[in-house]
PDB file of N, CA and C in Angstrom:
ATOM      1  N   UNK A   1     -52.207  -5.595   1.431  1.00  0.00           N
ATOM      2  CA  UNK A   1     -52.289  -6.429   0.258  1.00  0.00           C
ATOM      3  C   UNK A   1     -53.361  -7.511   0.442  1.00  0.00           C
ATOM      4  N   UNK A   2     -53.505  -8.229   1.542  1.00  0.00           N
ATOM      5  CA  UNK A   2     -54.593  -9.055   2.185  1.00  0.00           C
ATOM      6  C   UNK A   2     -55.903  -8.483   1.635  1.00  0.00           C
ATOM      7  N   UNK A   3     -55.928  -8.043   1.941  1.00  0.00           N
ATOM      8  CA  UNK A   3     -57.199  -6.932   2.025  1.00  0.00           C
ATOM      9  C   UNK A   3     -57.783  -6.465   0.559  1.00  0.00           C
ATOM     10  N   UNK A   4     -56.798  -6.256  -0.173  1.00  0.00           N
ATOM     11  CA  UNK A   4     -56.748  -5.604  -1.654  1.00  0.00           C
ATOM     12  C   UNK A   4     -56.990  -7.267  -2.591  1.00  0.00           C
ATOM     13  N   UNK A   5     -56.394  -8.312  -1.905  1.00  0.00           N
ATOM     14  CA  UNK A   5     -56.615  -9.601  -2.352  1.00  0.00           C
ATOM     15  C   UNK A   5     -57.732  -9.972  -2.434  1.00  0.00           C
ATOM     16  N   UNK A   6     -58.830 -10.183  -1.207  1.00  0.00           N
ATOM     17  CA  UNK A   6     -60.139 -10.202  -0.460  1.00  0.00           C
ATOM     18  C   UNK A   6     -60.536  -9.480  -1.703  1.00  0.00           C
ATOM     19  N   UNK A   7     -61.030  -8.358  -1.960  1.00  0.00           N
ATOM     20  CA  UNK A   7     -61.753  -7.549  -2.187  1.00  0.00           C
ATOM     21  C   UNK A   7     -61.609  -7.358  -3.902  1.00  0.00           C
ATOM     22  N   UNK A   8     -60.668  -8.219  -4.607  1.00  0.00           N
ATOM     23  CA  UNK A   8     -60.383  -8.146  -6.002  1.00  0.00           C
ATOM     24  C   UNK A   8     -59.600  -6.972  -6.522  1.00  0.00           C
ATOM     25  N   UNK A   9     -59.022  -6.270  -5.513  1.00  0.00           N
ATOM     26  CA  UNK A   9     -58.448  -4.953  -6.741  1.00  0.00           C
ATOM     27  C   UNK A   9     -57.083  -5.037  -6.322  1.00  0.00           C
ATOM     28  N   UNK A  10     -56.325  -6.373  -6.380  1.00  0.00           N
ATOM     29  CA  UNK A  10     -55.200  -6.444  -6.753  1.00  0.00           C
ATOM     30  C   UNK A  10     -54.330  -6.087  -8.009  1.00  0.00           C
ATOM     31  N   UNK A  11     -55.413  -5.909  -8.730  1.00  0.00           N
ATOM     32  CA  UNK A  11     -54.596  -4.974 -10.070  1.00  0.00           C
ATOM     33  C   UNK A  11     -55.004  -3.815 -10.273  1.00  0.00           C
ATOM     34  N   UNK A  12     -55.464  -2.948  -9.131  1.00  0.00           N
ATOM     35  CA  UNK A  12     -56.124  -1.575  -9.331  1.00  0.00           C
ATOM     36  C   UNK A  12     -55.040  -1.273  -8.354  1.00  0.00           C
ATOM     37  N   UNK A  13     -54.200  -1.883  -7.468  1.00  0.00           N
ATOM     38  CA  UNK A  13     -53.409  -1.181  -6.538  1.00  0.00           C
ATOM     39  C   UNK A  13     -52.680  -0.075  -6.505  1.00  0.00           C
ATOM     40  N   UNK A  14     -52.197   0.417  -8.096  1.00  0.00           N
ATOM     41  CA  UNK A  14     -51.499   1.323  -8.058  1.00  0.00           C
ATOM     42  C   UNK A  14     -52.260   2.787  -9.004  1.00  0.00           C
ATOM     43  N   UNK A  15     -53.906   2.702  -9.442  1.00  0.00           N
ATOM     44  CA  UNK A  15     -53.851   3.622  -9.901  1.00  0.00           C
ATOM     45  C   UNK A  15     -55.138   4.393  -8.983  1.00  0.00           C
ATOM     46  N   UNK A  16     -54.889   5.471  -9.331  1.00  0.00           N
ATOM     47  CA  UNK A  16     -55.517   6.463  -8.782  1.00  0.00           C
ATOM     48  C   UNK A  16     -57.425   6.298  -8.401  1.00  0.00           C
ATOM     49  N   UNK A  17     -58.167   6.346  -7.468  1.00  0.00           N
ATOM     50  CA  UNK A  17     -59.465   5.923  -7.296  1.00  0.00           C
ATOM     51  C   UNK A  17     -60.038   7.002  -8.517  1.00  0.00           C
ATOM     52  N   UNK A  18     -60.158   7.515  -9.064  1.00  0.00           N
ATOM     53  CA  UNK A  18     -60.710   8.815 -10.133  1.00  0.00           C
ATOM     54  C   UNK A  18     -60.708   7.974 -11.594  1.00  0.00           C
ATOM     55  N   UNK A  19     -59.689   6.745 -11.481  1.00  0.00           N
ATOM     56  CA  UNK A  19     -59.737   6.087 -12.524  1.00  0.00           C
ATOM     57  C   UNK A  19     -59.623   4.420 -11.981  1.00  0.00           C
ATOM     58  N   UNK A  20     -60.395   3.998 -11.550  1.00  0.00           N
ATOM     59  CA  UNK A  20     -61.432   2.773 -11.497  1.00  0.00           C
ATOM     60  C   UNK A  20     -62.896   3.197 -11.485  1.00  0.00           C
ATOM     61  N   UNK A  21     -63.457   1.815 -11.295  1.00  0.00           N
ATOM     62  CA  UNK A  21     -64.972   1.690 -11.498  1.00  0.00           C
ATOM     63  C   UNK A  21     -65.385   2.122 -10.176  1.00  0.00           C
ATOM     64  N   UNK A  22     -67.131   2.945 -10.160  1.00  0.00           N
ATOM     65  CA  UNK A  22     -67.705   3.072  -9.018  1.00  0.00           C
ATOM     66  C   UNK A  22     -67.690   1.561  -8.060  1.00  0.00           C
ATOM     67  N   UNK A  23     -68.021   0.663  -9.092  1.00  0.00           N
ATOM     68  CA  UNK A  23     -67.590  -0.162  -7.739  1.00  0.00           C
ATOM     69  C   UNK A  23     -66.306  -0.926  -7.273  1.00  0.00           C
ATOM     70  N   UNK A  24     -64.946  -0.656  -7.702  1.00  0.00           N
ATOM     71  CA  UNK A  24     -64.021  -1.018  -6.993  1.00  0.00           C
ATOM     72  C   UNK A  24     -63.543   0.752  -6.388  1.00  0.00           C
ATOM     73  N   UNK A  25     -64.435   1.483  -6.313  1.00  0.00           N
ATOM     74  CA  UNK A  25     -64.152   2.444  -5.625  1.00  0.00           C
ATOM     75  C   UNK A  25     -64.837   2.324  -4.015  1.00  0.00           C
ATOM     76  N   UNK A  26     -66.384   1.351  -4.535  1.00  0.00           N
ATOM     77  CA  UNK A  26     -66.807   1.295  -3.130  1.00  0.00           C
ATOM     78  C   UNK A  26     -65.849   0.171  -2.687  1.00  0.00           C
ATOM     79  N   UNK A  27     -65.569  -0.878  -3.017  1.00  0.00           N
ATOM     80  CA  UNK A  27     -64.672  -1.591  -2.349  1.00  0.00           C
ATOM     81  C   UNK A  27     -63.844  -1.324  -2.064  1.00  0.00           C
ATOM     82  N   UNK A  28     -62.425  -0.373  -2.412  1.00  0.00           N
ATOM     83  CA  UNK A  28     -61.472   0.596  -1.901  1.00  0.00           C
ATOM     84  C   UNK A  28     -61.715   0.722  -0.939  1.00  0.00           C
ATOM     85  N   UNK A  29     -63.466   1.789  -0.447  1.00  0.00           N
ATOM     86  CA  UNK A  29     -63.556   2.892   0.556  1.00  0.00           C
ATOM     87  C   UNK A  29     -64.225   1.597   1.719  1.00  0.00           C
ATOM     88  N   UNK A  30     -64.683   0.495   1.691  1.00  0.00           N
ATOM     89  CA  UNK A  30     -64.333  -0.408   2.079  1.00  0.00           C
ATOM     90  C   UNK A  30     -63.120  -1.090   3.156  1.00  0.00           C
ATOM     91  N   UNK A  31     -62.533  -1.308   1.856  1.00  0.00           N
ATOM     92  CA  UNK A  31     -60.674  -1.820   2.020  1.00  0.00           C
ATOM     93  C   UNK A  31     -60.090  -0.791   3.426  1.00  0.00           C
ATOM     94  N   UNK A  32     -60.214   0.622   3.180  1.00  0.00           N
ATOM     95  CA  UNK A  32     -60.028   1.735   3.975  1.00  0.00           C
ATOM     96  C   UNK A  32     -60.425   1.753   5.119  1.00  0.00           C
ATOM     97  N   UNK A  33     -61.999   1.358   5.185  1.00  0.00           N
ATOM     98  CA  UNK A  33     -62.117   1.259   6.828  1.00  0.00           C
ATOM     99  C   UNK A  33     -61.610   0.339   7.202  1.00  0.00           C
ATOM    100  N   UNK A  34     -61.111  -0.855   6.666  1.00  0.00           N
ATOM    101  CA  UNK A  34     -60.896  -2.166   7.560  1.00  0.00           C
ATOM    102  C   UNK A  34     -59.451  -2.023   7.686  1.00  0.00           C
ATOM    103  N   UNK A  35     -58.815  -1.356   7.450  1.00  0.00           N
ATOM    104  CA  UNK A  35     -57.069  -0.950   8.004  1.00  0.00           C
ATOM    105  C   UNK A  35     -57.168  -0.504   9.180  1.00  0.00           C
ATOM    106  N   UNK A  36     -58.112   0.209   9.439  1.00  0.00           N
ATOM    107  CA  UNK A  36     -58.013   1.208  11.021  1.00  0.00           C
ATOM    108  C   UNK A  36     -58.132  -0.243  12.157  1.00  0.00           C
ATOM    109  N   UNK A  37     -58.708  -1.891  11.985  1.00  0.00           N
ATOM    110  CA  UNK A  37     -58.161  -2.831  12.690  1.00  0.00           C
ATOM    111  C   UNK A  37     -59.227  -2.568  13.844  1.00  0.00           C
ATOM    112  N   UNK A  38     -60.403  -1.798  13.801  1.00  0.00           N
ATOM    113  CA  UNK A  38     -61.599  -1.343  15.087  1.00  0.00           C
ATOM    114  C   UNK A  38     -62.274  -2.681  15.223  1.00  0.00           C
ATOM    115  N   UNK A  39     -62.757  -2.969  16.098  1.00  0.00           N
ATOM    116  CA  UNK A  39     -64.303  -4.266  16.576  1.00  0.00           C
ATOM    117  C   UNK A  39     -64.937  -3.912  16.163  1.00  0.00           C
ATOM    118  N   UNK A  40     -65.773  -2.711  16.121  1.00  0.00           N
ATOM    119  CA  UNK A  40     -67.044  -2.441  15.699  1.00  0.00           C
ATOM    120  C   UNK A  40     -66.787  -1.756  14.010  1.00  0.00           C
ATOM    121  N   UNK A  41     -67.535  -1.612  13.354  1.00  0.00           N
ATOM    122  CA  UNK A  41     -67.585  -0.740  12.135  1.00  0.00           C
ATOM    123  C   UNK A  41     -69.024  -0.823  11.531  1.00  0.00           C
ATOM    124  N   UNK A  42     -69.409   0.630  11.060  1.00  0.00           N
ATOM    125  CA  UNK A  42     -70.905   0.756  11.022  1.00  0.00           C
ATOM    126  C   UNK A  42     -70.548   1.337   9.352  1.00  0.00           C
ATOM    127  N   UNK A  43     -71.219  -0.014   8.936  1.00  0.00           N
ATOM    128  CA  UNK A  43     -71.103   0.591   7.248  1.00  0.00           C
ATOM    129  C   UNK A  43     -72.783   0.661   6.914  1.00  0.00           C
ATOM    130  N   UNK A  44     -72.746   1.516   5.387  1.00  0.00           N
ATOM    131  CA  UNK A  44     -73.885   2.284   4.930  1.00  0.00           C
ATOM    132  C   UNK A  44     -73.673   2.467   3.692  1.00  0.00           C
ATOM    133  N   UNK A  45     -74.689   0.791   3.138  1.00  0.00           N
ATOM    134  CA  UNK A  45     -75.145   0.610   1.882  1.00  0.00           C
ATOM    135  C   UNK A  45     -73.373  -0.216   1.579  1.00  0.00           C
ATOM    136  N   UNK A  46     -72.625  -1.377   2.091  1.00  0.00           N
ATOM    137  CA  UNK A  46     -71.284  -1.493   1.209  1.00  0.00           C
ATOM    138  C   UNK A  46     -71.478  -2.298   0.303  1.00  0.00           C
ATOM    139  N   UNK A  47     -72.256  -2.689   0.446  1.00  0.00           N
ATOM    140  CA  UNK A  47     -72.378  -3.132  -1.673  1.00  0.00           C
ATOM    141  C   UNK A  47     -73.256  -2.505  -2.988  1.00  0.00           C
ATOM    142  N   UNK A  48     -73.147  -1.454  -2.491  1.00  0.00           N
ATOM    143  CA  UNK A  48     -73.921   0.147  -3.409  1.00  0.00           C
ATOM    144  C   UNK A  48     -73.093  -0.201  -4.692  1.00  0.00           C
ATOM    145  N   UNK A  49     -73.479  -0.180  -5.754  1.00  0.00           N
ATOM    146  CA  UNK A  49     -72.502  -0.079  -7.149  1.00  0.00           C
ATOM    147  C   UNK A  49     -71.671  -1.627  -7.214  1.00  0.00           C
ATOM    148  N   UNK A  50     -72.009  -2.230  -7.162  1.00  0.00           N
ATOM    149  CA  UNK A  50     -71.135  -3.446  -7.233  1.00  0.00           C
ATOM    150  C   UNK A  50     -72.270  -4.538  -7.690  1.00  0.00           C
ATOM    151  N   UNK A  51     -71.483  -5.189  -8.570  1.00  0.00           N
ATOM    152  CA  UNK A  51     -72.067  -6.214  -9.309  1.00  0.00           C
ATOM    153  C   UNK A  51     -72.236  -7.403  -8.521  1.00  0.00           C
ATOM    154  N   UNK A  52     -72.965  -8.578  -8.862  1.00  0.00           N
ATOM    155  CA  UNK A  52     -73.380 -10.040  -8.205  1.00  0.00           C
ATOM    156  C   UNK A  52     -72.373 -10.406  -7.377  1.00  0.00           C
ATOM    157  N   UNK A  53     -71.057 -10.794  -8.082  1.00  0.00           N
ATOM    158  CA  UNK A  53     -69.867 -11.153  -7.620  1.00  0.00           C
ATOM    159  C   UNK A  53     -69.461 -10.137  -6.451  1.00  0.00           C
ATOM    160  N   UNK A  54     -69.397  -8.716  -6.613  1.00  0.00           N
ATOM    161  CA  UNK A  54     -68.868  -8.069  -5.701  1.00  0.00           C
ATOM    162  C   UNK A  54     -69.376  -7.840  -4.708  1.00  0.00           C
ATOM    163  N   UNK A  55     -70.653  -7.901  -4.860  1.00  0.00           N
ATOM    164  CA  UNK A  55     -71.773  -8.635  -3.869  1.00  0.00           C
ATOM    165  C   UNK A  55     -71.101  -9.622  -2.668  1.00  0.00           C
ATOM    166  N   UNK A  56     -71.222 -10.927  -3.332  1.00  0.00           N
ATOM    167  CA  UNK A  56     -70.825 -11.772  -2.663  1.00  0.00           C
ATOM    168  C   UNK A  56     -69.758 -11.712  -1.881  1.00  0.00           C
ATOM    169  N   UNK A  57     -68.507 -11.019  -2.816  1.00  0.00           N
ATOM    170  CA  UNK A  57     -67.011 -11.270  -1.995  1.00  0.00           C
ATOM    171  C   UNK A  57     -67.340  -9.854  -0.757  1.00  0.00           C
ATOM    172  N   UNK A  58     -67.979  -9.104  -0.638  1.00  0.00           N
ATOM    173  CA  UNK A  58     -67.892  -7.839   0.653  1.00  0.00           C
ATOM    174  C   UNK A  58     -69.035  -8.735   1.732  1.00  0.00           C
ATOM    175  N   UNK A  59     -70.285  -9.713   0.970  1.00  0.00           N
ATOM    176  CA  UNK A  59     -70.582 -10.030   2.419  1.00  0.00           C
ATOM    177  C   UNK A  59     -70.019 -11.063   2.531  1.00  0.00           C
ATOM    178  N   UNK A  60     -69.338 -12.072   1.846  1.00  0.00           N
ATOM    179  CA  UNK A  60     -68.304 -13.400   2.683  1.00  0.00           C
ATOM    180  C   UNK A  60     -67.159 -12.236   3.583  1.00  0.00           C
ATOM    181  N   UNK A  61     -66.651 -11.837   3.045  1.00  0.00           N
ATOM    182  CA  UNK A  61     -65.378 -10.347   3.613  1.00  0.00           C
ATOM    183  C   UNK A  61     -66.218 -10.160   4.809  1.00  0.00           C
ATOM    184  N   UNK A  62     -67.191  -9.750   5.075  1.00  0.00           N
ATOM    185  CA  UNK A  62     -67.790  -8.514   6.363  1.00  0.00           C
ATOM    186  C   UNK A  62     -67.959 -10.078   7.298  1.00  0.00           C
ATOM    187  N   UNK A  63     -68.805 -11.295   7.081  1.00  0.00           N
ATOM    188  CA  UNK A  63     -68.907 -12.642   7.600  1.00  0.00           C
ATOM    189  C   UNK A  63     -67.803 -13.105   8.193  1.00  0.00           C
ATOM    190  N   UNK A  64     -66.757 -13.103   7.526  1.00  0.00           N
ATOM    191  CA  UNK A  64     -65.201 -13.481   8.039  1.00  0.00           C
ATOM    192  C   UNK A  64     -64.965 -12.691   9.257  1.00  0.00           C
ATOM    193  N   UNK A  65     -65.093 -11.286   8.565  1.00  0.00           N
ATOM    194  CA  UNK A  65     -64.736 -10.655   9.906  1.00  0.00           C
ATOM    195  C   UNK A  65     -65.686 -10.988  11.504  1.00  0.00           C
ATOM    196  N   UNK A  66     -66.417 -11.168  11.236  1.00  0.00           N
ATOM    197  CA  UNK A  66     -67.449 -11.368  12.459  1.00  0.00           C
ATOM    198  C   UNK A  66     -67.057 -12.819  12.981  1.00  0.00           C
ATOM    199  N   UNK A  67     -67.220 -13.849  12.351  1.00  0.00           N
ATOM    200  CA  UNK A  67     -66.825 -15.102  13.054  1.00  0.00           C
ATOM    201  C   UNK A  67     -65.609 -15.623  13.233  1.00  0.00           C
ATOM    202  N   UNK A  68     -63.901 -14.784  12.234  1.00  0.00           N
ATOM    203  CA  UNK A  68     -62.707 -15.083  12.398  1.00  0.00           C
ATOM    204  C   UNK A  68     -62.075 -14.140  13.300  1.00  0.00           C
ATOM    205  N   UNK A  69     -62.660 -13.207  12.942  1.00  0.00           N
ATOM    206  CA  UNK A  69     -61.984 -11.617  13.954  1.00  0.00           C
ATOM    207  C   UNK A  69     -62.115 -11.264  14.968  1.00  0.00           C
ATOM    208  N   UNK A  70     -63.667 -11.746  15.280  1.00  0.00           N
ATOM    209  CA  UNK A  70     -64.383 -10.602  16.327  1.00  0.00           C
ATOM    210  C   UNK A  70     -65.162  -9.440  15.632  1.00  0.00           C
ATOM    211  N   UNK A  71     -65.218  -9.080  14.458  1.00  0.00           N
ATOM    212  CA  UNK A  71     -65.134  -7.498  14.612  1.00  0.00           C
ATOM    213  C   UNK A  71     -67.165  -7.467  14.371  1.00  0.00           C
ATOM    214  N   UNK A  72     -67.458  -6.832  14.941  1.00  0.00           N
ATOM    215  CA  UNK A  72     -69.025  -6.559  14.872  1.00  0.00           C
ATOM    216  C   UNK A  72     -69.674  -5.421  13.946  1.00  0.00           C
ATOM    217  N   UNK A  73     -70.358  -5.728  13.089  1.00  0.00           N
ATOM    218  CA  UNK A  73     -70.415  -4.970  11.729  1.00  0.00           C
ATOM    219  C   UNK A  73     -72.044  -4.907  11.644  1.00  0.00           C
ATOM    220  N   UNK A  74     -72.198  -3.646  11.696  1.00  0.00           N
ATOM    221  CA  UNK A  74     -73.492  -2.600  11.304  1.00  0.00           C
ATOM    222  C   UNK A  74     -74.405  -2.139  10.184  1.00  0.00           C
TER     223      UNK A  74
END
């Protein structure tokens, strides 16, 4: 839910990715890698399809992780 908070699709939680937007789909597939809880993660292109705002909230999101977490991002 953290995570789904972060990333704005607290009201997409329950429907199917086939019916949201390409970009709370990239943020989903997103959301997805960051459950597996790894240090490293090598993402490619994560703000593809996402507007100004969604922009912003995946690189403050990926930033957090690096200076609150540890986790080292690619």
């Amino acid at each position: 839910m953290e995570l789904l908070e972060q990333l704005n699709l607290i009201s997409q939680r329950d429907a199917w990715p086939m019916h949201i937007s390409a970009g709370q789909r990239q943020r989903l597939a997103l959301a997805r890698s960051l459950l597996a809880d790894n240090r490293l993660i090598f993402l490619d292109e994560p703000t593809n399809k996402l507007d100004a705002e969604g922009i912003r909230s995946v690189r403050d999101l990926i930033r957090d992780l690096n200076t609150h977490h540890g986790v080292s991002v690619v």
